[in-house]
N, C-alpha and C. Protein backbone atom coordinates (compact mmCIF):
# COMPACT_ATOMS: atom_id res chain seq x y z
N UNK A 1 0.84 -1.19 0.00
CA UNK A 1 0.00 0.00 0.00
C UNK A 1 0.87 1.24 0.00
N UNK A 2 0.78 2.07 -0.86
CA UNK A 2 1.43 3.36 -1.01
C UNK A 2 -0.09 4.47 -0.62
N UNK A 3 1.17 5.14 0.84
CA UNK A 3 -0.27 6.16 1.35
C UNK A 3 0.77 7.34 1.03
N UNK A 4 -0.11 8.72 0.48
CA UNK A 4 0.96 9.69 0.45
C UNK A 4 -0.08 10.84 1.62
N UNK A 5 0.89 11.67 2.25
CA UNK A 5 0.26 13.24 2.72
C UNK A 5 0.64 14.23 1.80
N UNK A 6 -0.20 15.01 1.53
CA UNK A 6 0.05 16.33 0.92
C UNK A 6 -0.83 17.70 0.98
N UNK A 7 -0.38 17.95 0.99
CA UNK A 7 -1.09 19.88 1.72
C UNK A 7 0.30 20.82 1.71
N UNK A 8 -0.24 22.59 2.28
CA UNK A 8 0.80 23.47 2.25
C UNK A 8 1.66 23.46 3.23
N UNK A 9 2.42 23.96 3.01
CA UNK A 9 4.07 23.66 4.11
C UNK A 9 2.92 24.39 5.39
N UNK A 10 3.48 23.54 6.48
CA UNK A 10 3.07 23.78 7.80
C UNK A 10 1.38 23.18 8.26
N UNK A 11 1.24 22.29 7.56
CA UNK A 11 -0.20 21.72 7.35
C UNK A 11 -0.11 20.52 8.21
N UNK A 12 0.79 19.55 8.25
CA UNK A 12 1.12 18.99 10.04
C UNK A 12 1.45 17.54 9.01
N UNK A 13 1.64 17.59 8.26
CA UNK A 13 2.01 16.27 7.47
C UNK A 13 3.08 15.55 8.06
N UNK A 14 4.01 15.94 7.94
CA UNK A 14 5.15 14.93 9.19
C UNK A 14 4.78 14.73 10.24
N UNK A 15 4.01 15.42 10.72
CA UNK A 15 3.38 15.22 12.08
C UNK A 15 2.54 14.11 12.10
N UNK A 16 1.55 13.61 11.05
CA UNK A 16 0.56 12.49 10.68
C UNK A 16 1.43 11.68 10.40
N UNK A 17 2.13 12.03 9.48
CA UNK A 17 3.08 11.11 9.07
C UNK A 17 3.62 9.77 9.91
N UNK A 18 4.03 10.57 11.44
CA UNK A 18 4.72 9.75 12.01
C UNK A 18 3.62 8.88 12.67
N UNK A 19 2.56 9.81 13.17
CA UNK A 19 1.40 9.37 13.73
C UNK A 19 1.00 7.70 12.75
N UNK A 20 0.78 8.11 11.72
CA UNK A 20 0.14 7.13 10.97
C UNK A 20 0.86 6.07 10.68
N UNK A 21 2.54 6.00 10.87
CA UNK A 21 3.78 5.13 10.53
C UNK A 21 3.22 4.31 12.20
N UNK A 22 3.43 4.98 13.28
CA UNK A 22 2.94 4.15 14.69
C UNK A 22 2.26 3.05 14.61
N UNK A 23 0.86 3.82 14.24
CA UNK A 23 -0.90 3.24 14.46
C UNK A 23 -0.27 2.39 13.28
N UNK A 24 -0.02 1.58 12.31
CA UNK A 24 0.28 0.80 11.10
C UNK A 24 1.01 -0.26 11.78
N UNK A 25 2.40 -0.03 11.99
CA UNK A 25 3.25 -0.64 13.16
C UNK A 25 2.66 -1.70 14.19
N UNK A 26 1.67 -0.60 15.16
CA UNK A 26 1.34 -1.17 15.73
C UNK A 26 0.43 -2.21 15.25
N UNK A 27 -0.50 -2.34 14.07
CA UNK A 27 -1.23 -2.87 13.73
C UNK A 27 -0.42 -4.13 13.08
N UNK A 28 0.45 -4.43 13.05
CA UNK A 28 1.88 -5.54 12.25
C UNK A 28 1.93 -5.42 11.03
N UNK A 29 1.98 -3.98 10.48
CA UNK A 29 2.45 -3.89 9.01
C UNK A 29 3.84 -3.11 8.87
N UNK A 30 4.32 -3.84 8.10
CA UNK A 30 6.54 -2.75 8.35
C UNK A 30 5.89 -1.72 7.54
N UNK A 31 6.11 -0.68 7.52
CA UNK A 31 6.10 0.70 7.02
C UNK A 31 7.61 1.01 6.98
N UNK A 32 7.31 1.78 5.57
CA UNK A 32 8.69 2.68 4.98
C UNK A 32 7.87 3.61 5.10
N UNK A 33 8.51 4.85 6.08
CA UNK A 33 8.10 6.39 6.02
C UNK A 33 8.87 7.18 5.57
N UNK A 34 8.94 7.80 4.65
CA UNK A 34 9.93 8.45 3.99
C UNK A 34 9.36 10.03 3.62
N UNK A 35 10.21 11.27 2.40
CA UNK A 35 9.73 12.16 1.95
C UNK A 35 9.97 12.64 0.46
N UNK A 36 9.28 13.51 -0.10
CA UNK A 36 10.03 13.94 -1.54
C UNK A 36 9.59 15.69 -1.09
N UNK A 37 10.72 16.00 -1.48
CA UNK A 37 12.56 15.68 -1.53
C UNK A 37 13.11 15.25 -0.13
N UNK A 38 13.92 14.18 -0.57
CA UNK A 38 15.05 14.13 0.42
C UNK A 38 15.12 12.65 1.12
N UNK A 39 14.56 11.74 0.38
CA UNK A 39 14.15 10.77 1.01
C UNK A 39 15.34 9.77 0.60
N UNK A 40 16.27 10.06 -0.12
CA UNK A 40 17.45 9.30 -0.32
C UNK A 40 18.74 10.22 -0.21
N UNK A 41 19.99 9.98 -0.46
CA UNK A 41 21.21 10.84 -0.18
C UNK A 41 20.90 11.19 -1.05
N UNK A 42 20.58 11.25 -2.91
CA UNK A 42 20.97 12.22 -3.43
C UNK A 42 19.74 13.20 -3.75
N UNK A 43 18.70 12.73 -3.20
CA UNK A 43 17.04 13.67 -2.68
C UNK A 43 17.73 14.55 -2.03
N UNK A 44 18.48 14.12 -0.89
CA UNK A 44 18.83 15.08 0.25
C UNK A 44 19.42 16.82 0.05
N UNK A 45 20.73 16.44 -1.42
CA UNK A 45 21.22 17.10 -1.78
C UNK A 45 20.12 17.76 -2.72
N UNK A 46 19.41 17.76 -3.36
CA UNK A 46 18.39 17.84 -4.78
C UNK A 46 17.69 18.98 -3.68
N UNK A 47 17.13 18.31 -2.45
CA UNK A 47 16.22 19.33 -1.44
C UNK A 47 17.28 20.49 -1.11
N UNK A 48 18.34 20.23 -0.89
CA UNK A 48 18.74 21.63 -0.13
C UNK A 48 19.31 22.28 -1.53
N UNK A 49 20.11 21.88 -2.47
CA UNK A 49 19.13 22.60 -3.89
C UNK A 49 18.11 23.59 -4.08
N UNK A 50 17.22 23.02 -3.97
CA UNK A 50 15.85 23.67 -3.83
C UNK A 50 15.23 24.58 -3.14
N UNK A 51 15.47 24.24 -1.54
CA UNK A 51 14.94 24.99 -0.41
C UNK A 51 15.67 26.03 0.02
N UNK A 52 16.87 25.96 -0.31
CA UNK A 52 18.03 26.68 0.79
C UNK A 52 19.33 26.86 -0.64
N UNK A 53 19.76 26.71 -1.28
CA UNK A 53 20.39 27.12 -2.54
C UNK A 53 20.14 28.54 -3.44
N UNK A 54 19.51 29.47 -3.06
CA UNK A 54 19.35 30.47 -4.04
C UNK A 54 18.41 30.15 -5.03
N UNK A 55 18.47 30.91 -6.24
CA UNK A 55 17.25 31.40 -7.36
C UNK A 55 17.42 30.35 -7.77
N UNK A 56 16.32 29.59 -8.53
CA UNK A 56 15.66 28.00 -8.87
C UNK A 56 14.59 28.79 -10.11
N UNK A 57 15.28 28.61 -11.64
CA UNK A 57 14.06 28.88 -12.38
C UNK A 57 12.90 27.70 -12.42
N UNK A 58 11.88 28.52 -12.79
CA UNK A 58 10.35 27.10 -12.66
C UNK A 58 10.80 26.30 -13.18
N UNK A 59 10.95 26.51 -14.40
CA UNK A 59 11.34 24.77 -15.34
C UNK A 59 12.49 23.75 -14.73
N UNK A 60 13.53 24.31 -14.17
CA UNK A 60 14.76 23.89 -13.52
C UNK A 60 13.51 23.57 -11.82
N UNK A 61 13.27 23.97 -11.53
CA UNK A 61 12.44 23.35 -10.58
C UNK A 61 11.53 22.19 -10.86
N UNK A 62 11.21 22.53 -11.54
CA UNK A 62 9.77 21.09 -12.22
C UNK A 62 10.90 20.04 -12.27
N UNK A 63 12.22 20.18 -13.24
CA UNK A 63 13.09 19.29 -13.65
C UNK A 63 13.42 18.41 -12.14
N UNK A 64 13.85 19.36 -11.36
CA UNK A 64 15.15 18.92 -9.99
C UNK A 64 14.03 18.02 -9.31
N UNK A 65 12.49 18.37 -9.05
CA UNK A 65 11.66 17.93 -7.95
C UNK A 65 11.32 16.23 -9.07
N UNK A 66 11.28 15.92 -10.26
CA UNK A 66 10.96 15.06 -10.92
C UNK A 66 12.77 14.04 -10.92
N UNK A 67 13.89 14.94 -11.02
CA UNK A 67 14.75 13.82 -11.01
C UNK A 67 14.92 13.17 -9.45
N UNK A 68 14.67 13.95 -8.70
CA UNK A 68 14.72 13.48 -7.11
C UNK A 68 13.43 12.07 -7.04
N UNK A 69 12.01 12.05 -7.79
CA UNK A 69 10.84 11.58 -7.50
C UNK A 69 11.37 10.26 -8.61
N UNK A 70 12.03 10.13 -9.63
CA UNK A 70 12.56 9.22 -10.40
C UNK A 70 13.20 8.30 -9.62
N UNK A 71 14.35 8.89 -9.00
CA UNK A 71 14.92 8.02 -8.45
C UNK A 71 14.91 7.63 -7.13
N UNK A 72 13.80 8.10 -6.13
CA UNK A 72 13.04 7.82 -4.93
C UNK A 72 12.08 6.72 -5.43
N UNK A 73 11.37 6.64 -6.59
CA UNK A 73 10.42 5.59 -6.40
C UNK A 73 11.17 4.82 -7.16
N UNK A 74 12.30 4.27 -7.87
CA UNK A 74 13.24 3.35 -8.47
C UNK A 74 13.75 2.78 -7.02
N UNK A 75 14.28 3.74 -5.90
CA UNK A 75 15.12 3.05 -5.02
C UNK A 75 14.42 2.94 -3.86
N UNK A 76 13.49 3.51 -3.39
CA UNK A 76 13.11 3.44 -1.96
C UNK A 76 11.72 2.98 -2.41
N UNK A 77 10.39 3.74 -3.19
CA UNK A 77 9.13 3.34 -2.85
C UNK A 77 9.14 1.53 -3.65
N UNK A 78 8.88 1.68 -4.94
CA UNK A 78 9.15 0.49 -5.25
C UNK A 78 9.46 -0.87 -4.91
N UNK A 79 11.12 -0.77 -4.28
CA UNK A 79 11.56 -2.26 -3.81
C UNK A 79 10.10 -2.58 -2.25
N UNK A 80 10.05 -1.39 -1.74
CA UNK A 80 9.17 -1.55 -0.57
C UNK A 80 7.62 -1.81 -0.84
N UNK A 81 7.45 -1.76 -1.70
CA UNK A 81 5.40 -1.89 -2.43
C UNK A 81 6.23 -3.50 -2.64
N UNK A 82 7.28 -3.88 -3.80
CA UNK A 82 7.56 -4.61 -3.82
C UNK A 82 7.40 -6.18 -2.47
N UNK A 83 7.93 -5.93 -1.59
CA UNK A 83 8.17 -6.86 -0.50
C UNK A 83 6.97 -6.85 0.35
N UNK A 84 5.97 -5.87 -0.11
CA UNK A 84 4.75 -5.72 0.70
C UNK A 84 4.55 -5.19 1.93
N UNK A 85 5.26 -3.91 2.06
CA UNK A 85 5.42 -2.95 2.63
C UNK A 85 4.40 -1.86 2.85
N UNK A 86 4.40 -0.88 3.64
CA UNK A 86 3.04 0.12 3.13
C UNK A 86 4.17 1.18 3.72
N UNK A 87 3.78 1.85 2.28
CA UNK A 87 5.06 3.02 2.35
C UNK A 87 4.20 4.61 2.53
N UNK A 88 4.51 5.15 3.83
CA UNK A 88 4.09 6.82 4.47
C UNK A 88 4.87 7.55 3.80
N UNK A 89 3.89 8.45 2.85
CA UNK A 89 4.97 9.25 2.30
C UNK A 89 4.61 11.12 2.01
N UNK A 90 5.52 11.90 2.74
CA UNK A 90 5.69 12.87 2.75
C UNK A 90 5.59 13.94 1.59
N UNK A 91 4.59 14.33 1.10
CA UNK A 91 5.04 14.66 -0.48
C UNK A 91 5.06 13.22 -1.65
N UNK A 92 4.47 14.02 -2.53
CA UNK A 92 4.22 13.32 -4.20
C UNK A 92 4.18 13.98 -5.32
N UNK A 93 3.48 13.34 -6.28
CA UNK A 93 3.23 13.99 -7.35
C UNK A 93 2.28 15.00 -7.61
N UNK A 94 1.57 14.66 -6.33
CA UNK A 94 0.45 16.27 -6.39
C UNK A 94 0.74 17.15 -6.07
N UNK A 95 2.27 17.35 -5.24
CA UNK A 95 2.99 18.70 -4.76
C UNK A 95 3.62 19.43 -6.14
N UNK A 96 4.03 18.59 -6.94
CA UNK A 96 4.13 19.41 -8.30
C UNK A 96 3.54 20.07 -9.14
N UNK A 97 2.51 19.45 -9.18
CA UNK A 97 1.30 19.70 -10.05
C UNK A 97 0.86 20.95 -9.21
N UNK A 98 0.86 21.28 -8.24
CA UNK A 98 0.11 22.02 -7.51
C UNK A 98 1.36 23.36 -6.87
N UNK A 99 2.64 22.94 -6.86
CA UNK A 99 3.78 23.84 -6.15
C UNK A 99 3.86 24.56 -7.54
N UNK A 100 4.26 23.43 -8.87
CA UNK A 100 5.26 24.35 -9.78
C UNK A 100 4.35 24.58 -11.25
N UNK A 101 3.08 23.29 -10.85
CA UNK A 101 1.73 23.62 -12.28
C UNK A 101 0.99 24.90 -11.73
N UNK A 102 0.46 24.94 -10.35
CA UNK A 102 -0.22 26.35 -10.10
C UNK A 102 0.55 27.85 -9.35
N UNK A 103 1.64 27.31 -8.33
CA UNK A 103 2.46 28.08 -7.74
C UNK A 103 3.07 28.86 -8.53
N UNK A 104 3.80 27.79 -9.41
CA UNK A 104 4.98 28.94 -10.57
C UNK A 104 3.95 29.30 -11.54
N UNK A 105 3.16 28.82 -11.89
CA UNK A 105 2.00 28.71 -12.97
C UNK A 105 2.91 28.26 -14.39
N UNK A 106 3.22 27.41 -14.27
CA UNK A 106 3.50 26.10 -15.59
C UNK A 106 2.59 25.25 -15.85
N UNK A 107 2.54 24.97 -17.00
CA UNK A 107 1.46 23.41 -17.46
C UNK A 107 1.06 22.86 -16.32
N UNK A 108 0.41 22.62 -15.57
CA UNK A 108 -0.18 21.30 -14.67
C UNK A 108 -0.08 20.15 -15.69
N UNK A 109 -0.42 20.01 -16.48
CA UNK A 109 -0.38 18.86 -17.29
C UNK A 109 0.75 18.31 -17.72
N UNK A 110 1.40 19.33 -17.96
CA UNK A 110 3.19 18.92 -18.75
C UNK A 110 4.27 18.49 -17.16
N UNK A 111 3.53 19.27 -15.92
CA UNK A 111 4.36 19.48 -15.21
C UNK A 111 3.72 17.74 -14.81
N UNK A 112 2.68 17.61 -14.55
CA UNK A 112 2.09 15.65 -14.06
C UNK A 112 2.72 15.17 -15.19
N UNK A 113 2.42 15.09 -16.47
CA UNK A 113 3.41 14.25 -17.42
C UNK A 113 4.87 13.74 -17.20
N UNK A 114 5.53 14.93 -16.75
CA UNK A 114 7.16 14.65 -16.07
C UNK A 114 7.11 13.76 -14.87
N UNK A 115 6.32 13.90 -13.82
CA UNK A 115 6.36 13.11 -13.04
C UNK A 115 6.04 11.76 -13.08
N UNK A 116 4.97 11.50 -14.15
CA UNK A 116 4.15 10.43 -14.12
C UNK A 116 5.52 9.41 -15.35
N UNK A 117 6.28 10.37 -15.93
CA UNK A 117 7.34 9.65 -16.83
C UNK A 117 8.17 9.50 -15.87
N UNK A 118 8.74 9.82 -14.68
CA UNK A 118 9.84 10.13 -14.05
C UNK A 118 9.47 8.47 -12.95
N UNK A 119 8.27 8.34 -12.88
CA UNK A 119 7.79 7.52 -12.16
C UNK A 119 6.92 6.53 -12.50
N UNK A 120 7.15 6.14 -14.07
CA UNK A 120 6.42 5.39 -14.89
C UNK A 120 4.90 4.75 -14.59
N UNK A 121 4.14 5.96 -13.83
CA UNK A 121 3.16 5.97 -13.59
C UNK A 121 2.08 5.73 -12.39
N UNK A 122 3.54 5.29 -11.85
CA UNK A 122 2.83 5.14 -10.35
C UNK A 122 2.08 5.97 -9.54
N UNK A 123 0.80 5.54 -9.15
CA UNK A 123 -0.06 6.38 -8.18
C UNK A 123 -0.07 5.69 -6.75
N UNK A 124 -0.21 6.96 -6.11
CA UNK A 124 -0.57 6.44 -4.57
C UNK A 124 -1.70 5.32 -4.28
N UNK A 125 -2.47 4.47 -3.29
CA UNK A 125 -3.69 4.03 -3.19
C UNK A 125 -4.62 5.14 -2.37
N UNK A 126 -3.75 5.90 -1.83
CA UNK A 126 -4.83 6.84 -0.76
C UNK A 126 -3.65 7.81 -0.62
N UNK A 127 -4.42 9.27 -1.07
CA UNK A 127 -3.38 10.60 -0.62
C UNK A 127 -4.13 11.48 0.14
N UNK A 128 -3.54 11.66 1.60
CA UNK A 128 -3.99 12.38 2.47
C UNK A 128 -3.89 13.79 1.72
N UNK A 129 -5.16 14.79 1.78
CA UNK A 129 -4.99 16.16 1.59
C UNK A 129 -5.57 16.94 3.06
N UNK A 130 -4.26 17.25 3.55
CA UNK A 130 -3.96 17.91 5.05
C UNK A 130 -4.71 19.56 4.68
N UNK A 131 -5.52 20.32 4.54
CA UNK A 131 -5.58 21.53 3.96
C UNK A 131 -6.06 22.37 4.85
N UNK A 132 -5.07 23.44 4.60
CA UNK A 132 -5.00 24.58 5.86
C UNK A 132 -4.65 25.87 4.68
N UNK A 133 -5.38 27.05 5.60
CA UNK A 133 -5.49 28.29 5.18
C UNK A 133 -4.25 28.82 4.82
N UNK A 134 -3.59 29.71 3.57
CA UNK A 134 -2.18 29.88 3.82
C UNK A 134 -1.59 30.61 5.13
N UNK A 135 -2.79 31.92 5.42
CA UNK A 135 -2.77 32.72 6.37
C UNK A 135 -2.28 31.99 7.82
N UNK A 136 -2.90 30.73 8.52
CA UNK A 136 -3.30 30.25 9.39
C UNK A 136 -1.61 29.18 9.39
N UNK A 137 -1.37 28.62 8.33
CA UNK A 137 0.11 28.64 7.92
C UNK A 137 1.03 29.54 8.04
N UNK A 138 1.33 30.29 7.69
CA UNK A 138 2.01 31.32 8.35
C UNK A 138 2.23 31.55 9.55
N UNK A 139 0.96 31.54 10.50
CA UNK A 139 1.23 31.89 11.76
C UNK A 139 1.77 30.43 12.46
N UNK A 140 1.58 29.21 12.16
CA UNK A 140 2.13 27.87 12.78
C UNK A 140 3.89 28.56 12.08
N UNK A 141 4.48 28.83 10.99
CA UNK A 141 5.68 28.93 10.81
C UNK A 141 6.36 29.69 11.59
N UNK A 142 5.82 30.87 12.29
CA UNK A 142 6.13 31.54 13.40
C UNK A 142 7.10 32.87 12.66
N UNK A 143 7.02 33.11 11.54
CA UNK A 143 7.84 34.05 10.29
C UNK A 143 8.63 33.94 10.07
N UNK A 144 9.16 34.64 8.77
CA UNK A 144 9.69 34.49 8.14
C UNK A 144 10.98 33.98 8.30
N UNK A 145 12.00 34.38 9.30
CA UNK A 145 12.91 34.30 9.65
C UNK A 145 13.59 32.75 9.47
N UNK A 146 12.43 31.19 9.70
CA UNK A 146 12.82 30.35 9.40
C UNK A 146 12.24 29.61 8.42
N UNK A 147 12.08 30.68 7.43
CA UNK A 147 11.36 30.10 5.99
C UNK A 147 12.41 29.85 4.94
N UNK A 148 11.88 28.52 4.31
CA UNK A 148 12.76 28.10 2.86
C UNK A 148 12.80 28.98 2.19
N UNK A 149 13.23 28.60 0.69
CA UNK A 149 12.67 29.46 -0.71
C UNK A 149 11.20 29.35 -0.98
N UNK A 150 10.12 28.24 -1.18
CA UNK A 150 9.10 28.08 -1.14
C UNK A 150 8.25 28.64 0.05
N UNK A 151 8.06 28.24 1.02
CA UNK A 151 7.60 28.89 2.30
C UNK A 151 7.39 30.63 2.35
N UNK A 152 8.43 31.16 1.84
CA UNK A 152 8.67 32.90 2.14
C UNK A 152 8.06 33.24 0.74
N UNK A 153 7.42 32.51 0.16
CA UNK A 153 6.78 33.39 -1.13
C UNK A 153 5.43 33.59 -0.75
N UNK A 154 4.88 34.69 -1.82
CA UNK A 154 3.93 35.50 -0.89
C UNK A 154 2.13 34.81 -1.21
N UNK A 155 1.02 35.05 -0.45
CA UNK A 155 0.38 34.55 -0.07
C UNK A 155 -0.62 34.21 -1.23
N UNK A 156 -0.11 34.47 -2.10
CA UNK A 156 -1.35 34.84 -3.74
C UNK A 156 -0.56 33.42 -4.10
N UNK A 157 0.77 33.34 -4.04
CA UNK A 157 1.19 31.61 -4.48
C UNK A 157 0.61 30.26 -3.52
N UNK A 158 0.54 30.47 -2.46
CA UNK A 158 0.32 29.73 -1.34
C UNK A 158 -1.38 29.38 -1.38
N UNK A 159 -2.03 30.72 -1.95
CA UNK A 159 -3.56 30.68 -2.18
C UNK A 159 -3.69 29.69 -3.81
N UNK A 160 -2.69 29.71 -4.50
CA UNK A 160 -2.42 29.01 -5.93
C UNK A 160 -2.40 27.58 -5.69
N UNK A 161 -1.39 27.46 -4.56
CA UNK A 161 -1.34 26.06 -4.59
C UNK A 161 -2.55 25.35 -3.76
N UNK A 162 -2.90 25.97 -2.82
CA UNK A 162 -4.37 25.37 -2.01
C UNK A 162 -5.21 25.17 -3.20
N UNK A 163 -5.35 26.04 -3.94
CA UNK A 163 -6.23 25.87 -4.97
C UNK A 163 -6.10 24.79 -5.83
N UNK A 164 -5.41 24.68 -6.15
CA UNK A 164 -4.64 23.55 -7.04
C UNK A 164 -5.18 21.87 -6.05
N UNK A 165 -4.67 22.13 -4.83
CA UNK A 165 -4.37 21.08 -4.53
C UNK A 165 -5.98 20.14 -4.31
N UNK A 166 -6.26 21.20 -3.91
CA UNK A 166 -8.69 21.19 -3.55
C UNK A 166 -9.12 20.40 -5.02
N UNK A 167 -8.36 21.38 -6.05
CA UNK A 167 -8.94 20.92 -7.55
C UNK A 167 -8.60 19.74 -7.73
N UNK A 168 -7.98 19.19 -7.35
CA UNK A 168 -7.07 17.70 -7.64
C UNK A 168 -7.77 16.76 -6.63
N UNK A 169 -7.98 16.94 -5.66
CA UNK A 169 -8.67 16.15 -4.62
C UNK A 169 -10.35 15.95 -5.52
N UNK A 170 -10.96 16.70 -5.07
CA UNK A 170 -12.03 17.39 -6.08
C UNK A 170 -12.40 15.74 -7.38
N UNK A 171 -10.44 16.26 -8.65
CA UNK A 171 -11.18 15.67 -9.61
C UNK A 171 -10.79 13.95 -9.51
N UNK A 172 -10.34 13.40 -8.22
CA UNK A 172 -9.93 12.18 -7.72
C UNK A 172 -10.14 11.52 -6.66
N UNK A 173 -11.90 11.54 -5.86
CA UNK A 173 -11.66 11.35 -5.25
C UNK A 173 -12.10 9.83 -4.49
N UNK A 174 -11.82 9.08 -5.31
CA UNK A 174 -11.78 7.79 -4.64
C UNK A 174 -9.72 7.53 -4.66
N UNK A 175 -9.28 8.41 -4.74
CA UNK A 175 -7.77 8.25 -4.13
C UNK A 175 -7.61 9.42 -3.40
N UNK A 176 -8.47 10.67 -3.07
CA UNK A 176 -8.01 11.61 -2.04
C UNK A 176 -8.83 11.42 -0.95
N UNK A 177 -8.53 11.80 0.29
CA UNK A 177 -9.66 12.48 0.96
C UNK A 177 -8.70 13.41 2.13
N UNK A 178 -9.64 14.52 1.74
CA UNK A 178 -9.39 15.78 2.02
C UNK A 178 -9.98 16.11 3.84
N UNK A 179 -8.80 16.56 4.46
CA UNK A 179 -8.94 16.62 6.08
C UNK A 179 -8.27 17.91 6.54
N UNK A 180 -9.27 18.57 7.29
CA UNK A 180 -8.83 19.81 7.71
C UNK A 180 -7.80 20.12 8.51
N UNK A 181 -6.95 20.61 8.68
CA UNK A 181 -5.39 20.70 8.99
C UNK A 181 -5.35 21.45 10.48
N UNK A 182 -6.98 22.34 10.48
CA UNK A 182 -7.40 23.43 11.52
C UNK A 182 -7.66 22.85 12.57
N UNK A 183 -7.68 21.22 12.37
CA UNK A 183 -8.24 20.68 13.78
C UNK A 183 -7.19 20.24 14.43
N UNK A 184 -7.97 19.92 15.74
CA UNK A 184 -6.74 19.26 16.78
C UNK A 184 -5.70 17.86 16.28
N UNK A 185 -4.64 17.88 16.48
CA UNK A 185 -3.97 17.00 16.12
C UNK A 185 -4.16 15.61 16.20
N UNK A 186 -5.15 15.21 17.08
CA UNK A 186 -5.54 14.16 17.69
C UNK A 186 -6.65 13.75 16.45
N UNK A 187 -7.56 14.71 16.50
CA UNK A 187 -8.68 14.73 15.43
C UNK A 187 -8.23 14.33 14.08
N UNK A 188 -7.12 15.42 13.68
CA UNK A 188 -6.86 15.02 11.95
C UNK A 188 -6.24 13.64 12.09
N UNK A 189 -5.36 13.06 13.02
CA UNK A 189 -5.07 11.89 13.21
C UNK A 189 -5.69 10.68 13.05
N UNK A 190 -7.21 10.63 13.84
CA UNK A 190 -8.34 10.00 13.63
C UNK A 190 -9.15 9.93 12.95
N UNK A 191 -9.26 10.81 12.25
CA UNK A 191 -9.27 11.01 10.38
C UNK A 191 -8.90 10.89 9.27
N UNK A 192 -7.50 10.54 9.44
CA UNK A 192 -6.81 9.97 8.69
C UNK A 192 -6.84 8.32 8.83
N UNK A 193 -6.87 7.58 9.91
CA UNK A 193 -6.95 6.71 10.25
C UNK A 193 -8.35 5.86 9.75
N UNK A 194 -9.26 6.62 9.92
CA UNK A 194 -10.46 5.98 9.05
C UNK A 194 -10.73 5.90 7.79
N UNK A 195 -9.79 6.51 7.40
CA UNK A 195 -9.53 6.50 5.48
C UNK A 195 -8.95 5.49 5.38
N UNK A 196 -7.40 5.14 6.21
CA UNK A 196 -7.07 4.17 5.69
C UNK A 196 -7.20 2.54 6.10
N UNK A 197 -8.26 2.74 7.45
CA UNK A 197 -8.46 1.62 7.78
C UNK A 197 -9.15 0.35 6.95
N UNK A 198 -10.05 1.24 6.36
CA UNK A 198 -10.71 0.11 5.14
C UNK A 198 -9.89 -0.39 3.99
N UNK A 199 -8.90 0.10 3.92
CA UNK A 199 -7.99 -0.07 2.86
C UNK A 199 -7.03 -1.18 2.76
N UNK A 200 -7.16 -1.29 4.12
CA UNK A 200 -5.72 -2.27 4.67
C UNK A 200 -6.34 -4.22 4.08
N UNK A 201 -7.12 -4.09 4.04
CA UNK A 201 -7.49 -5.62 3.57
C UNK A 201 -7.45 -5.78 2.37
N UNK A 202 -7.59 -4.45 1.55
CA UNK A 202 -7.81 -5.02 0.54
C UNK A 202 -6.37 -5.20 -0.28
């Protein structure tokens, strides 16, 4: 089972993340929890690239976030779906479509095409959409001061990508379901958990 989270930076996804790697665990399934970017050594480097490296044109962005997602699901998701694993995963292909198809405003389509080639098509079975206000984001980041390159851009992109990301849930949703990010941690937890509980048998 491949479960992905995705929502805007500060939306509590690592936070579920780990939550949901536990409750799985505990239930006797091995989980690979991992992220994109950075979920292998040379992700690692590709992310701080990205986040913390200086000016990143869009297209050179679409490129870097698709060669990192190539060779994350060649080396890490894969062998693990493989052995029958259920792999938690931090970020996907809807963060593109939605960071660098609506954020930068590039193709959505050309920009999913790259990924979906980069990753010869693989889809998640269930993608958490964590979705929180950008505004209400912001204030969990606590300002600017410890913001990436993505993160510190201004709130008309951040309103782009929510948008994006709603539309995508929206036009998929027997693989999304969409959970409010505004609630208690405990809550979105237990919400997430009932999405994927039915899932696990099959």
């Amino acid at each position: 089972m491949f479960l992905t989270l995705e929502g805007g930076d500060a939306a509590g996804k690592t936070t579920q993340a780990v939550a949901l790697e536990r409750w799985l665990t505990e239930r006797g399934r091995t989980v690979v929890r991992t992220r994109e970017p950075g979920g292998t050594a040379l992700g690692a480097e590709i992310r701080a690239l990205l986040l913390h490296g200086g000016e990143v044109a869009p297209r050179a962005e679409a490129l870097l976030y698709a060669a990192d997602r190539a060779h994350h699901v060649a080396t890490v998701v894969r062998p693990a779906l493989e052995r029958g694993d259920v792999v938690v995963q931090d970020r996907y292909l809807d963060s593109s479509v939605a960071y660098q198809g609506a954020g930068r405003v590039l193709d959505a389509e050309e920009v999913r095409g790259l990924s979906t080639w980069a990753t010869e098509g693989l889809l998640p079975d269930l993608t958490v959409l964590l979705d929180l206000e950008p505004a209400v984001a912001r204030q969990r980041r606590g300002g600017r001061a410890a913001e990436d390159r993505l993160e510190s851009e201004q709130d008309d992109f951040h309103e782009r990508v929510r948008t994006a990301f709603l539309a995508l849930a929206a036009a998929s949703p027997d693989r999304f379901v969409v959970v409010d990010a505004a609630l208690p941690e405990q809550e979105v937890a237990a919400r997430i958990r009932a999405a994927v509980e039915p899932r696990l048998g099959a």
